[in-house]
C-alpha atoms as a PDB file:
ATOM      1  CA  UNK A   1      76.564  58.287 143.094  1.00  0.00           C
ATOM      2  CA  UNK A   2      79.414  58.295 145.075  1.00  0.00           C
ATOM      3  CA  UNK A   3      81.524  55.688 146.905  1.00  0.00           C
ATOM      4  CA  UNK A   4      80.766  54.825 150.443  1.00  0.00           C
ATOM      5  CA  UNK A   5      83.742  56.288 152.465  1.00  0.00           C
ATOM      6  CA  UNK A   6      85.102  53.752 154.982  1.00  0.00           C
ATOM      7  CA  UNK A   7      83.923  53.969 158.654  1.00  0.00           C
ATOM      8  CA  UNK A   8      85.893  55.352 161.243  1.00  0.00           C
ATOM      9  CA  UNK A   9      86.119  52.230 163.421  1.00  0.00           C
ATOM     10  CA  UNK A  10      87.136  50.253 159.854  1.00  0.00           C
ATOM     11  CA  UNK A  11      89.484  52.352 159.261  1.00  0.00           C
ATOM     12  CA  UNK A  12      91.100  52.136 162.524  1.00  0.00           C
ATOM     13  CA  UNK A  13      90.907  48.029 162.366  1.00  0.00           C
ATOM     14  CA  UNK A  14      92.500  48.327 159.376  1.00  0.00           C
ATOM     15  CA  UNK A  15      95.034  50.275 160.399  1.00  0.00           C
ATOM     16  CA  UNK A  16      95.556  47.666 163.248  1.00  0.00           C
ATOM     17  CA  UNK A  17      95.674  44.678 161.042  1.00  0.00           C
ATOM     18  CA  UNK A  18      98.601  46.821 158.768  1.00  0.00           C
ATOM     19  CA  UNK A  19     100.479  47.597 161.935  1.00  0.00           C
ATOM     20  CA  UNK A  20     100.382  44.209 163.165  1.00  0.00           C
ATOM     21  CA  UNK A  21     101.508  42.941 159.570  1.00  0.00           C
ATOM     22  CA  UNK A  22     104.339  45.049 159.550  1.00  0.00           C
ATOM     23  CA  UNK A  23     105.835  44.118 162.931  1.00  0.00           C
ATOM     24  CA  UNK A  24     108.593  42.061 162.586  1.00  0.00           C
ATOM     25  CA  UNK A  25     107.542  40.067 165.946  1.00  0.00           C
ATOM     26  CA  UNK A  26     104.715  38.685 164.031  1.00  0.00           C
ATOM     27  CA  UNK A  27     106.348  37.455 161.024  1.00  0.00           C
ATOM     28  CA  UNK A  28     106.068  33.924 162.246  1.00  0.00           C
ATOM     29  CA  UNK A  29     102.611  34.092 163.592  1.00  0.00           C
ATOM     30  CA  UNK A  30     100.337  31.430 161.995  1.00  0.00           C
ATOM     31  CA  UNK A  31      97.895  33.979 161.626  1.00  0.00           C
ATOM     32  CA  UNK A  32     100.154  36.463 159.836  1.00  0.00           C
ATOM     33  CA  UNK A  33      99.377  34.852 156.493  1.00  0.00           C
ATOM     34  CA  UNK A  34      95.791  34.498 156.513  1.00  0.00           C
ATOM     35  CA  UNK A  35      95.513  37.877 157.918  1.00  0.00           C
ATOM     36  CA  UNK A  36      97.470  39.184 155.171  1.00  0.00           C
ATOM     37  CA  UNK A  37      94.862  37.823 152.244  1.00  0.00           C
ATOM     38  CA  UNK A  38      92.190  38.977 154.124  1.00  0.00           C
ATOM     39  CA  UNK A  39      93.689  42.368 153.955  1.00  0.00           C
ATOM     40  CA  UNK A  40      94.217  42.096 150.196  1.00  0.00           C
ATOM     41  CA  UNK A  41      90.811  40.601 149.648  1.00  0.00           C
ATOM     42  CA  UNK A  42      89.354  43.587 151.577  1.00  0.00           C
ATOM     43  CA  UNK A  43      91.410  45.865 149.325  1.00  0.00           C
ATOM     44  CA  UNK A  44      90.290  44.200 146.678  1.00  0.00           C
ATOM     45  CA  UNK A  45      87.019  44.256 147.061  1.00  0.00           C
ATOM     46  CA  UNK A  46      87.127  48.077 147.899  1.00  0.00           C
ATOM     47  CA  UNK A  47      89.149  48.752 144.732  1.00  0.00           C
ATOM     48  CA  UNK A  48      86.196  46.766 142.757  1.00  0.00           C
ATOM     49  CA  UNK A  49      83.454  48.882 145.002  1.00  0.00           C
ATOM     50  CA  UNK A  50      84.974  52.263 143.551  1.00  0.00           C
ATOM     51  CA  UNK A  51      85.371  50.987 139.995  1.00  0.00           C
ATOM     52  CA  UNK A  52      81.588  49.832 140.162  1.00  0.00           C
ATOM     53  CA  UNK A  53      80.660  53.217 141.909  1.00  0.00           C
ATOM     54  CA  UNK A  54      82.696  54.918 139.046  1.00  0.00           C
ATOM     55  CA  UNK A  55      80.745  53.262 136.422  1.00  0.00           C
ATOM     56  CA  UNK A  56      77.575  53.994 137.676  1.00  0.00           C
ATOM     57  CA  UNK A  57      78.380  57.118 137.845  1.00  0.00           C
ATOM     58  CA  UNK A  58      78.825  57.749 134.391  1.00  0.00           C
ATOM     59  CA  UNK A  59      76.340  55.806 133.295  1.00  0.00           C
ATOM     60  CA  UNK A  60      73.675  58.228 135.443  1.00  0.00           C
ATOM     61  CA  UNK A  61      75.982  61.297 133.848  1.00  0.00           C
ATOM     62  CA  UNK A  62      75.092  59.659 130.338  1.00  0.00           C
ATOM     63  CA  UNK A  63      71.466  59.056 130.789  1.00  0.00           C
ATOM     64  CA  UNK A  64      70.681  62.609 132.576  1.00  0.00           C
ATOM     65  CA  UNK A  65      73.259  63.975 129.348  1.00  0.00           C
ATOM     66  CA  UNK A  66      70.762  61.812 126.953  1.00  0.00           C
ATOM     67  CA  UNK A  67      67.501  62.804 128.869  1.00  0.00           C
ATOM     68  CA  UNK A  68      68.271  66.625 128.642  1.00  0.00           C
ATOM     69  CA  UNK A  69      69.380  65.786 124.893  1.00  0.00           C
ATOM     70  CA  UNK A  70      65.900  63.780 124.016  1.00  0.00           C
ATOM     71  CA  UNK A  71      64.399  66.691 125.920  1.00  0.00           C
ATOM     72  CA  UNK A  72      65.871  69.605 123.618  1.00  0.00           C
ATOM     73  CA  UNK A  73      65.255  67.716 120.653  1.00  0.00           C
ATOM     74  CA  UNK A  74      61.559  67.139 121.281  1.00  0.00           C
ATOM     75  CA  UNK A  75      61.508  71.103 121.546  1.00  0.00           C
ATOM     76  CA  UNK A  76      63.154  71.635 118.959  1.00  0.00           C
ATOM     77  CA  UNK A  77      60.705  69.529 116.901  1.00  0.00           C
ATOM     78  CA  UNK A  78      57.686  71.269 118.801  1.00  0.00           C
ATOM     79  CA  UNK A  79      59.350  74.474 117.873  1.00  0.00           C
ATOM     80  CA  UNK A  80      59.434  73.513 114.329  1.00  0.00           C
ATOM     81  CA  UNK A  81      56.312  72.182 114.150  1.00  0.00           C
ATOM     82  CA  UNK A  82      54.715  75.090 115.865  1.00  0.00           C
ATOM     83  CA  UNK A  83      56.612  77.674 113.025  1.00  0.00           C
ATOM     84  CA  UNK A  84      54.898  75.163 110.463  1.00  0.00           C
ATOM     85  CA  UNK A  85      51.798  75.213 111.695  1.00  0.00           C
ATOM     86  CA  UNK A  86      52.170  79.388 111.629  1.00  0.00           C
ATOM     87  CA  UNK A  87      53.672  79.587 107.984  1.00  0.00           C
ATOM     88  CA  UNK A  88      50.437  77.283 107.073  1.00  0.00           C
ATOM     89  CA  UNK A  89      47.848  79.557 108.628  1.00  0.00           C
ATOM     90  CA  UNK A  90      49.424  82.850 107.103  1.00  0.00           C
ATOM     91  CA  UNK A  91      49.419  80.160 103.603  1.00  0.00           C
ATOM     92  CA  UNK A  92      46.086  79.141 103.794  1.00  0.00           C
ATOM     93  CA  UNK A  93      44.898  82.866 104.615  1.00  0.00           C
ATOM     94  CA  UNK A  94      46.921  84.362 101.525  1.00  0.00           C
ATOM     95  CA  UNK A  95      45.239  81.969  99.603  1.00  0.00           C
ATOM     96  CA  UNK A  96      41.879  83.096 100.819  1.00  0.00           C
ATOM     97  CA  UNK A  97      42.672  86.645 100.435  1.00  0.00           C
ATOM     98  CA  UNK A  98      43.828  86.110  97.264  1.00  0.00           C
ATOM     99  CA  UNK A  99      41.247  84.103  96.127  1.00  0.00           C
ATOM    100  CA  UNK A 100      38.714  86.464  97.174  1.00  0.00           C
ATOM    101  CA  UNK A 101      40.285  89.561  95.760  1.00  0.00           C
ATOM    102  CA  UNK A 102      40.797  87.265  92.747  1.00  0.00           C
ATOM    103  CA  UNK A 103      36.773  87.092  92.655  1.00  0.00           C
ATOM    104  CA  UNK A 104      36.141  90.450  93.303  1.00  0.00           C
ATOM    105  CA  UNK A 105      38.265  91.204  90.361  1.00  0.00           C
ATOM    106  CA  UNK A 106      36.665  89.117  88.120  1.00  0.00           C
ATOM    107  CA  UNK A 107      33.447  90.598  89.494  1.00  0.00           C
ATOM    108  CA  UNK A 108      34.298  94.078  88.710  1.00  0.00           C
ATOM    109  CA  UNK A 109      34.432  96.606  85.574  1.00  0.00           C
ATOM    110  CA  UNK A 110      38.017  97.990  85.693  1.00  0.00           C
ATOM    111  CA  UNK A 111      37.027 101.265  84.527  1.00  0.00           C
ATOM    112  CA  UNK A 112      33.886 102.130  86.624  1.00  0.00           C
ATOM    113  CA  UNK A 113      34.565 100.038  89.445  1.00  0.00           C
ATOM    114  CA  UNK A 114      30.837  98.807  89.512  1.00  0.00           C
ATOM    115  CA  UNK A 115      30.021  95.403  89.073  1.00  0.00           C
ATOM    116  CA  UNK A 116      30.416  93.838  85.312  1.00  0.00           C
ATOM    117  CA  UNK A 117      28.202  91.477  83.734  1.00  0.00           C
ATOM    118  CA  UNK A 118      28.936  88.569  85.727  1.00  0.00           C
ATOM    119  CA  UNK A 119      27.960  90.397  88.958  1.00  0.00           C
ATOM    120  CA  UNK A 120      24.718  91.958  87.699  1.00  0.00           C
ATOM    121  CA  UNK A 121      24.110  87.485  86.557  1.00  0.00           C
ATOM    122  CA  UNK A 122      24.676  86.572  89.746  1.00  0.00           C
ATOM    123  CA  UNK A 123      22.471  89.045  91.696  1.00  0.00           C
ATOM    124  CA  UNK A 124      19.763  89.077  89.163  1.00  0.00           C
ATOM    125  CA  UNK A 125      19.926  85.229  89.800  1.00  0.00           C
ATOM    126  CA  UNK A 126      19.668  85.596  93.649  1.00  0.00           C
ATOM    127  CA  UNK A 127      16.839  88.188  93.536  1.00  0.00           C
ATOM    128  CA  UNK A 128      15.000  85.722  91.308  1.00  0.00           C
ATOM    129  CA  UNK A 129      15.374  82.938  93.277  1.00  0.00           C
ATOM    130  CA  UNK A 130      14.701  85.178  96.890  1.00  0.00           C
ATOM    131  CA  UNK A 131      11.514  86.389  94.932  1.00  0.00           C
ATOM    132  CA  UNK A 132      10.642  82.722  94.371  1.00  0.00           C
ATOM    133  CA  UNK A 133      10.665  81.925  97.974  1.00  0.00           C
ATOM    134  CA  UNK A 134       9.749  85.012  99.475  1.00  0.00           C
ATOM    135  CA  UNK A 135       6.828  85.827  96.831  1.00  0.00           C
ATOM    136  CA  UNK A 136       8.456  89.693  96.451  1.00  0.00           C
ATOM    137  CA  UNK A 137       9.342  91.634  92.910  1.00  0.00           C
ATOM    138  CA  UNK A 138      11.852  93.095  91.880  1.00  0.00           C
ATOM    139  CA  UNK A 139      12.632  95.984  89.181  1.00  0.00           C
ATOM    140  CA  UNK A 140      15.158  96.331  86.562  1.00  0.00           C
ATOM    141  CA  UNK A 141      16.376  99.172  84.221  1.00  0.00           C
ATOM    142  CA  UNK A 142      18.510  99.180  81.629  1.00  0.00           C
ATOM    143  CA  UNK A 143      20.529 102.828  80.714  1.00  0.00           C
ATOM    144  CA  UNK A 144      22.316 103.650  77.666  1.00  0.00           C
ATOM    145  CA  UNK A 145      24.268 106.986  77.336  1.00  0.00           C
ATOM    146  CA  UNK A 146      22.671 109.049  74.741  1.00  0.00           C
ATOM    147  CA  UNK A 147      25.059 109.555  71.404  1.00  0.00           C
ATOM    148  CA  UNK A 148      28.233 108.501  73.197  1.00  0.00           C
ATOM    149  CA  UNK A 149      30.008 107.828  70.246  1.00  0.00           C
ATOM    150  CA  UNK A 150      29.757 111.477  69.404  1.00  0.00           C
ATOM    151  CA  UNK A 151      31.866 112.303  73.093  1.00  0.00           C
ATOM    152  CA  UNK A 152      34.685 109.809  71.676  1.00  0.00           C
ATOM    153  CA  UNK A 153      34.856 111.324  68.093  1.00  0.00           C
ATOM    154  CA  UNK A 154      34.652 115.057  69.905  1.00  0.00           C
ATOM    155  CA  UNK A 155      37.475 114.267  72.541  1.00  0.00           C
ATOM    156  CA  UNK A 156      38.953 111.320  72.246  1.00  0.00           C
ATOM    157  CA  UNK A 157      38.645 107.553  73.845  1.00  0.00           C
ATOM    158  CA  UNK A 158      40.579 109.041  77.369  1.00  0.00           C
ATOM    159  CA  UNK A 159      37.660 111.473  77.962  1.00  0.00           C
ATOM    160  CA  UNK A 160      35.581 109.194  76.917  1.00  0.00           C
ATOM    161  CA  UNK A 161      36.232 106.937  79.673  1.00  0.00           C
ATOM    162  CA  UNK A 162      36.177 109.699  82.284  1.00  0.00           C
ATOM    163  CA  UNK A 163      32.864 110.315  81.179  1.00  0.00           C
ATOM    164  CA  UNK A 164      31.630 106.677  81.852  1.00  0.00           C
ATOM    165  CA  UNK A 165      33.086 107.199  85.083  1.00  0.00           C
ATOM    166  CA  UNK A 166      31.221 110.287  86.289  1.00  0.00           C
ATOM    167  CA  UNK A 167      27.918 108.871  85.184  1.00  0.00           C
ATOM    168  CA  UNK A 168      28.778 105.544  86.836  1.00  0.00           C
ATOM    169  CA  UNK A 169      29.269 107.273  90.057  1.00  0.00           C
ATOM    170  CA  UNK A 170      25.648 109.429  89.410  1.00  0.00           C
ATOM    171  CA  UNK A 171      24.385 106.026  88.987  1.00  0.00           C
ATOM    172  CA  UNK A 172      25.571 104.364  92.151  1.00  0.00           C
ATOM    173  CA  UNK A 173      25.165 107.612  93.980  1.00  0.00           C
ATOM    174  CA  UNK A 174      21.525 107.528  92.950  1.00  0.00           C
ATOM    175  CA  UNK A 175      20.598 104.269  94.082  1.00  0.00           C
ATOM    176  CA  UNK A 176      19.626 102.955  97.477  1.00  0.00           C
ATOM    177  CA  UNK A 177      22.602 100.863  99.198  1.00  0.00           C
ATOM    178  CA  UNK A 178      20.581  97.953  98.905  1.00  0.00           C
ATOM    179  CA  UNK A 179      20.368  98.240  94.898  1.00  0.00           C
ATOM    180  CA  UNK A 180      22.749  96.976  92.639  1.00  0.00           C
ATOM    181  CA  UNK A 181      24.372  98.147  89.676  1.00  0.00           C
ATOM    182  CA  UNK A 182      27.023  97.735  86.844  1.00  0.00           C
ATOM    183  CA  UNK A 183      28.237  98.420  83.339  1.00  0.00           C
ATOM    184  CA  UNK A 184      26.123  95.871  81.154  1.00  0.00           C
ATOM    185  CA  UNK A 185      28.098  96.280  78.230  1.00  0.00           C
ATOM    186  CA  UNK A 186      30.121  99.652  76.566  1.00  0.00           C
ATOM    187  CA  UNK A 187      27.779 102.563  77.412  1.00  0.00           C
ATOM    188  CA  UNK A 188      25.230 100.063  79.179  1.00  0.00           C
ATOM    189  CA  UNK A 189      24.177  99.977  82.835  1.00  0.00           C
ATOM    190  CA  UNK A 190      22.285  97.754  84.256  1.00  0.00           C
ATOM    191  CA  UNK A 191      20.439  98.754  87.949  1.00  0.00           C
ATOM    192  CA  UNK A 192      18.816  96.024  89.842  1.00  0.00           C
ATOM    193  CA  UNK A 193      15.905  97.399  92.289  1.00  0.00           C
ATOM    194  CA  UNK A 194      15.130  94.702  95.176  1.00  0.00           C
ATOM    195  CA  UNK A 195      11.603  94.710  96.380  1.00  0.00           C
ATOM    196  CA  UNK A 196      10.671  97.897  94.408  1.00  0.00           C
ATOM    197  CA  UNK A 197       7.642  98.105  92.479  1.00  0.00           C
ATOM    198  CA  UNK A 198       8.136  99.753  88.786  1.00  0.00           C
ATOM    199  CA  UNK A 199       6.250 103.023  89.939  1.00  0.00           C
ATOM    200  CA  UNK A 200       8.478 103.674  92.958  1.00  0.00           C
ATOM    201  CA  UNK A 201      11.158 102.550  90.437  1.00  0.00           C
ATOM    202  CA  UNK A 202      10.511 105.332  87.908  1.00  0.00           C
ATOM    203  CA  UNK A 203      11.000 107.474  90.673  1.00  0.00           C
ATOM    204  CA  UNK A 204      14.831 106.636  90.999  1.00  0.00           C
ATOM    205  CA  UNK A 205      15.585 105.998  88.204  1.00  0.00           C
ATOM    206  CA  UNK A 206      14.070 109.369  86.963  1.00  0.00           C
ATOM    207  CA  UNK A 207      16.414 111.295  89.716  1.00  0.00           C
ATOM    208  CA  UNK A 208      19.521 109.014  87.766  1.00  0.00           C
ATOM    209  CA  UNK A 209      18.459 110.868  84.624  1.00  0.00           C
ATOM    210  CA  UNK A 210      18.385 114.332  86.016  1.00  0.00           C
ATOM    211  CA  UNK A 211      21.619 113.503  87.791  1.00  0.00           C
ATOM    212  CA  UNK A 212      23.467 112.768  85.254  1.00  0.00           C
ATOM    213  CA  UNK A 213      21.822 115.602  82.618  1.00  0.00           C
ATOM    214  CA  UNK A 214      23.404 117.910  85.417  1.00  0.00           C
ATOM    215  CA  UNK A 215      27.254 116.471  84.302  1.00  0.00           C
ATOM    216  CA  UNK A 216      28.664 119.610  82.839  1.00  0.00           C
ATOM    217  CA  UNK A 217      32.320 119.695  83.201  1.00  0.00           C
ATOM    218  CA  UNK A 218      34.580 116.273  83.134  1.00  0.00           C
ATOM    219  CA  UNK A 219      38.239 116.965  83.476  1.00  0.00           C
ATOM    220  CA  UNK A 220      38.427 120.125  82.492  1.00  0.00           C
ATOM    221  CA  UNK A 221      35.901 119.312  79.175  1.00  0.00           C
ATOM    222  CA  UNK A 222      32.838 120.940  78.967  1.00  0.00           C
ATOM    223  CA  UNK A 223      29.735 118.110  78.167  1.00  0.00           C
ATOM    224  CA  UNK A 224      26.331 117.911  77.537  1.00  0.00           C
ATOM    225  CA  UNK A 225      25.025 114.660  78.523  1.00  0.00           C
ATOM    226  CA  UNK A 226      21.474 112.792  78.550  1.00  0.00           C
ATOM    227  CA  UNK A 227      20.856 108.927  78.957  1.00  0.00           C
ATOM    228  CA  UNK A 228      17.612 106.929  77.955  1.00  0.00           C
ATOM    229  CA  UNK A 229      16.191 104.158  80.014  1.00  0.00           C
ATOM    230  CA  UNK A 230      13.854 101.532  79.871  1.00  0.00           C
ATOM    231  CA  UNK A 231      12.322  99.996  83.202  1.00  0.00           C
ATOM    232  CA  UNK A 232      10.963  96.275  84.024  1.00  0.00           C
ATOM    233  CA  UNK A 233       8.994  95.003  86.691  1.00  0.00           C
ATOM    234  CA  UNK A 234       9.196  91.029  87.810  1.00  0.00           C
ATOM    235  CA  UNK A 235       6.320  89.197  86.884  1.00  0.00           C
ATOM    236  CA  UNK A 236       4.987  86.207  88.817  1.00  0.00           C
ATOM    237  CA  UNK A 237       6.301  83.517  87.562  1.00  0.00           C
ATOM    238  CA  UNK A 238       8.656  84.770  85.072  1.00  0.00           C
ATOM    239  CA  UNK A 239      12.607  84.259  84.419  1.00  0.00           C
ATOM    240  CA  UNK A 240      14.794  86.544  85.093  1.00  0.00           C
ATOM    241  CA  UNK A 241      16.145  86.874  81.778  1.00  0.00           C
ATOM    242  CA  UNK A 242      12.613  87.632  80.478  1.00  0.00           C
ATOM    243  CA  UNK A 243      12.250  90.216  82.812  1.00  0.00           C
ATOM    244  CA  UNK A 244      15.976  91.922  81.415  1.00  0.00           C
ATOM    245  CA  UNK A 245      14.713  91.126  78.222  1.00  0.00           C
ATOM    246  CA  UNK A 246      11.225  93.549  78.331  1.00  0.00           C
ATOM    247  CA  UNK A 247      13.669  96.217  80.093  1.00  0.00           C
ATOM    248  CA  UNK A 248      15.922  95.942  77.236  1.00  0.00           C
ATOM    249  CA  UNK A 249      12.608  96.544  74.751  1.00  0.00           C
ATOM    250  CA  UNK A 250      11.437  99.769  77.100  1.00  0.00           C
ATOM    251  CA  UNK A 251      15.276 101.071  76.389  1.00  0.00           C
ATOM    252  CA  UNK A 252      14.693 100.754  73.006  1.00  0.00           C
ATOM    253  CA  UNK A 253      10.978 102.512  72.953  1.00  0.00           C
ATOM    254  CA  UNK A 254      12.808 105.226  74.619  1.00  0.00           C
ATOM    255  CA  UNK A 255      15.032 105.671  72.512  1.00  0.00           C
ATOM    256  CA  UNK A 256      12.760 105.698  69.732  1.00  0.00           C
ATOM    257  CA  UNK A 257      10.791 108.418  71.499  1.00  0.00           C
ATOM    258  CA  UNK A 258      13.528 110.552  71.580  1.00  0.00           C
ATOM    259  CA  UNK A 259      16.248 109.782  74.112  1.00  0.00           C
ATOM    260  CA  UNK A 260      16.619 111.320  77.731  1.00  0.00           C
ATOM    261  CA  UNK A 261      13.958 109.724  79.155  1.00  0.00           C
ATOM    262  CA  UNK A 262      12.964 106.838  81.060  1.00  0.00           C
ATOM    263  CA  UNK A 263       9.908 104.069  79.435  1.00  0.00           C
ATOM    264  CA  UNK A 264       8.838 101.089  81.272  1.00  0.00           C
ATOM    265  CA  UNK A 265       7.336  97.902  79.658  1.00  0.00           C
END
């Protein structure tokens, strides 16, 4: 704001009335006194105009200053909050990620990379459970390497374990990608066949066996490998576990039999 210049024809009256005040002739005019307050009022009152127009000046300069300052400190705090918000998502997503490789981990066998016992649990639960609502079977074989103890004494734990890897891969590459499998336990695999009757089973799991009597060479060692299996089909109305457990018997018929080969109970 800025204060109101005066008017031409004020300024010219005013010039009058200082003209008249200073001429000597009108030193003893009546009039010469009153005229001369009013004059000094007007000045005054001017003087008082400017100061007020001064102050309001600054105070507008202040508020706009305080506005802008509220304004840039409300973005700033947006900003902030904003770069929160971001450093929470990528938090919250770590988390996730690393609670899900977490669970893989815990899901997997570190030498084979097939699923451990836990997984093979967990699916064997879920295919029991779809079977219960869905009415279909399910087939499960157990595998046990044939006189692996024998590899470990002949060359050592480290080819040992390559071994376990090279049949775990004949396994998985045998299977269907809807099948499961995993290391049950030392030289133990476990194979979980969804919606597969036990003859069709036999059938896979019989190309497993000829798949892995084919390993010859493993890191540079020559082998001679065979594996035995024994074969379950779901029964209506049975667990699970019983259905692992009459696998588990088959494994151990075939192995009475004479190894490399597959029996189903």
């Amino acid at each position: 704001m800025v204060a109101p210049k005066p008017h031409g024809d004020d300024l010219e009256l005013v010039a009058r009335v200082e003209a008249l005040l200073a001429d000597p002739a009108q030193q003893h005019n009546p009039l010469h006194e009153p005229l001369a307050a009013l004059l000094g009022h007007f000045r005054g009152q001017r003087e008082r105009l400017e100061r007020l127009v001064r102050i309001s000046d600054g105070y507008h300069h202040v508020a706009r200053e305080q506005r802008l300052t509220l304004v840039e400190q409300y973005d700033k705090q947006v900003r902030r909050l904003e770069k929160l918000v971001r450093i929470s998502d990528r938090y919250q997503n770590s988390l996730r990620d690393l609670s899900l490789a977490l669970r893989d981990a815990a899901m997997r066998d570190p030498l084979t990379g097939l699923g451990n016992r836990r997984f093979l649990m967990e699916r064997l639960r879920e295919e029991s459970e779809r079977t219960q609502r869905l009415g279909r079977g399910f087939a499960v074989a157990i595998m046990d390497v044939d006189h692996f103890k024998a590899v470990n004494d002949a060359y050592g734990h480290e080819t040992g374990d390559q071994v376990l890897l090279a049949i775990a891969q004949a396994v998985e590459f045998g299977l269907r990608k809807y099948d499961h499998c995993g290391r049950w336990g030392g030289e133990e695999f476990l194979m979980l066949l969804p919606e597969t009757p036990v003859e069709h089973a036999s059938a896979i799991v019989e190309r497993i066996r000829l798949a892995i009597a084919e390993i010859a060479d493993v890191g540079g060692v020559r082998v001679s490998l065979t594996a035995s299996f024994g074969l379950a089909g779901h029964r209506e109305g049975e667990g699970f576990s019983a259905t692992v457990s009459r696998a588990d018997q088959a494994l151990y018929a075939a192995k009475a039999a004479g190894r490399n080969r597959v029996e189903s109970a």
